[in-house]
Protein backbone atom coordinates (compact mmCIF):
# COMPACT_ATOMS: atom_id res chain seq x y z
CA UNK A 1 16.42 -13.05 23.77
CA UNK A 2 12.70 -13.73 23.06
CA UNK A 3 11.69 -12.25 19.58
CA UNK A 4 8.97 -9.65 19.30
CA UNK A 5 5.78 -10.16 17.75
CA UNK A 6 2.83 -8.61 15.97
CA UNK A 7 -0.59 -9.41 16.75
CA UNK A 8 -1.00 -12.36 14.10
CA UNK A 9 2.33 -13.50 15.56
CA UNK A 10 4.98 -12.37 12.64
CA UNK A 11 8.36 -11.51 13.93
CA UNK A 12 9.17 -7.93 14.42
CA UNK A 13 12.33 -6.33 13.19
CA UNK A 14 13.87 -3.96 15.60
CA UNK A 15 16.30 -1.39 14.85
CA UNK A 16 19.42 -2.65 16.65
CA UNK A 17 23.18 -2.51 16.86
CA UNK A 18 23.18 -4.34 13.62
CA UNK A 19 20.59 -2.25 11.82
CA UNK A 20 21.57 1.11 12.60
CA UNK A 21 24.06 1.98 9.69
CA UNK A 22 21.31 0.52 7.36
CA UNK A 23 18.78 3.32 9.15
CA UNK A 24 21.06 5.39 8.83
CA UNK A 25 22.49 5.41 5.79
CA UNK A 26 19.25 4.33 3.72
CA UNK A 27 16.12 4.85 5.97
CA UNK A 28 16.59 8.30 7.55
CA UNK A 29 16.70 9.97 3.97
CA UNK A 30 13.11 8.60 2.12
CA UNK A 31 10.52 10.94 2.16
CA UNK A 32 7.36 11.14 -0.24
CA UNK A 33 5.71 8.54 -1.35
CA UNK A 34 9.14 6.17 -0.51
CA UNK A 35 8.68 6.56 2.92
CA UNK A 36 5.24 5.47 2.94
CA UNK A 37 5.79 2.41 0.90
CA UNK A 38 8.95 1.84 3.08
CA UNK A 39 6.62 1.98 5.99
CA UNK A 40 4.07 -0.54 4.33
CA UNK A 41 6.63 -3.11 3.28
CA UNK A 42 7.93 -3.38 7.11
CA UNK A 43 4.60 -2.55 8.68
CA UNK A 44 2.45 -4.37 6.63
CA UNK A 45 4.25 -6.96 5.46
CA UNK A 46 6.64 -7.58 7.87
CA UNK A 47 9.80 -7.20 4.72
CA UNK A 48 13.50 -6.99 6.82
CA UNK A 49 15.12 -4.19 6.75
CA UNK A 50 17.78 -5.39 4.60
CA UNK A 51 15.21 -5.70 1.66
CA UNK A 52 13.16 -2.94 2.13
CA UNK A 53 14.85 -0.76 -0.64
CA UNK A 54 15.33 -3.30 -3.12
CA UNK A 55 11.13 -3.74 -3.18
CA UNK A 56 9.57 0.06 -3.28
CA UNK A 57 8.93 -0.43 -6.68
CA UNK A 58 7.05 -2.97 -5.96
CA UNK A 59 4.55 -1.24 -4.38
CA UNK A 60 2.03 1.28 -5.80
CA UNK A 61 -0.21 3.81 -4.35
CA UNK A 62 -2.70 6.29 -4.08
CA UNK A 63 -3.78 8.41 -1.53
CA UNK A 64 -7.31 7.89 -0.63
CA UNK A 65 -9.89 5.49 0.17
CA UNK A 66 -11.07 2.45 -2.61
CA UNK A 67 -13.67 3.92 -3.88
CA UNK A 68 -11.83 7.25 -4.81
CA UNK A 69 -8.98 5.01 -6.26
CA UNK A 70 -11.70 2.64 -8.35
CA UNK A 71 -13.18 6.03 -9.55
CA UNK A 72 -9.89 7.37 -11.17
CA UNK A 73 -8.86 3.58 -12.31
CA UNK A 74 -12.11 3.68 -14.06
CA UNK A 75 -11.52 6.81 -15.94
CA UNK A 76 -7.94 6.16 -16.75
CA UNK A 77 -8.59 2.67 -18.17
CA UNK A 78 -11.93 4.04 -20.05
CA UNK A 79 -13.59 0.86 -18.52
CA UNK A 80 -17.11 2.80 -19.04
CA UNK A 81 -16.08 4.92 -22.34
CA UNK A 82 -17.72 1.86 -24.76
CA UNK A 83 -21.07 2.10 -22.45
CA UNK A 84 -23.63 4.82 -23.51
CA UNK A 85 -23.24 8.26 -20.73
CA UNK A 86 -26.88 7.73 -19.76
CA UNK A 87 -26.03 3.81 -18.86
CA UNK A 88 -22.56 4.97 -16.87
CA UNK A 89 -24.45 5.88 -13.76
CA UNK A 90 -25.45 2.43 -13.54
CA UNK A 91 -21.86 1.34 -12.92
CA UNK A 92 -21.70 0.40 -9.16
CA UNK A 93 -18.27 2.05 -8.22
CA UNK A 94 -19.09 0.99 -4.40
CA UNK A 95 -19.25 -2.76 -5.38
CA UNK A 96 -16.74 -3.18 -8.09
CA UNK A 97 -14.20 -1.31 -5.09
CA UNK A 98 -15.44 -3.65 -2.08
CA UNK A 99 -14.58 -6.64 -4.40
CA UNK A 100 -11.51 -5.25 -5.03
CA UNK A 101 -10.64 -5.19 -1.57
CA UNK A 102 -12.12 -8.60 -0.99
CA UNK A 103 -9.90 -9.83 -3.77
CA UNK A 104 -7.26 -8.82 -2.55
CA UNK A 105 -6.40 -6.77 -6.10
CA UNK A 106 -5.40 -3.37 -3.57
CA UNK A 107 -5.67 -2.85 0.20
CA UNK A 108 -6.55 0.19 2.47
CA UNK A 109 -4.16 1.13 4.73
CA UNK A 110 -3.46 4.35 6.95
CA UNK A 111 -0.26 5.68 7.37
CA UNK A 112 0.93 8.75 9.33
CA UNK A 113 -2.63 9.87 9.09
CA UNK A 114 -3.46 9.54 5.89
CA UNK A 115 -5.15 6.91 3.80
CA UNK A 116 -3.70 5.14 0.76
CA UNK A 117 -4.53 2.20 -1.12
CA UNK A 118 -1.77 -0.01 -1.91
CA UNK A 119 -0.98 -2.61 -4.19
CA UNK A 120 1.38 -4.24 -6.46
CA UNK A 121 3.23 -6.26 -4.14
């Protein structure tokens, strides 16, 4: 039987005979924020089933775009609060995000219709 593949060629786990208890039993029930970083681990990163639960919390997100994430990163870490307020405009959050992406420090993904960007893992 000839195994399926993504577009960069990565095998593609099915659900199948020998899967379905582990849907079942383990899959059918996430919801939240689970379910999206269940869907990102097998999606994404092509993770078998079989390991799936064992790495959610390896994964970390937030729901929104780079720049939105880099925006609240900066405030919770109080990257700017040493810098004087008239010099924090100055900060480009655009940039600092982009290389972030380029980095490969957090990714953009879409799920179910909604952005989030991921990373951790």
């Amino acid at each position: 039987m000839p195994v399926l593949q993504d577009a960069f060629g990565d095998p593609i786990e099915e659900i199948n005979q020998a899967t379905l208890a582990l849907w079942y039993d383990a899959f059918e029930c996430l919801d939240g924020d689970d379910l999206i970083k269940a869907i990102y681990l097998a999606r994404d990163l092509n993770v078998a089933m079989g390991d799936i639960l064992d790495r959610l919390d390896e994964v970390s997100l937030f729901e929104g775009d780079a720049e939105s994430y880099v925006l609240k990163f900066v405030e919770d870490c109080g990257l700017l609060d040493g810098l004087p307020e008239n010099l924090q405009p100055y900060f480009d959050r655009e940039a600092f995000a982009r290389d972030m992406l380029l980095g490969g420090d957090i990714e953009e993904v879409d799920i179910m219709g909604r952005r989030f960007v991921v990373w951790g893992c």
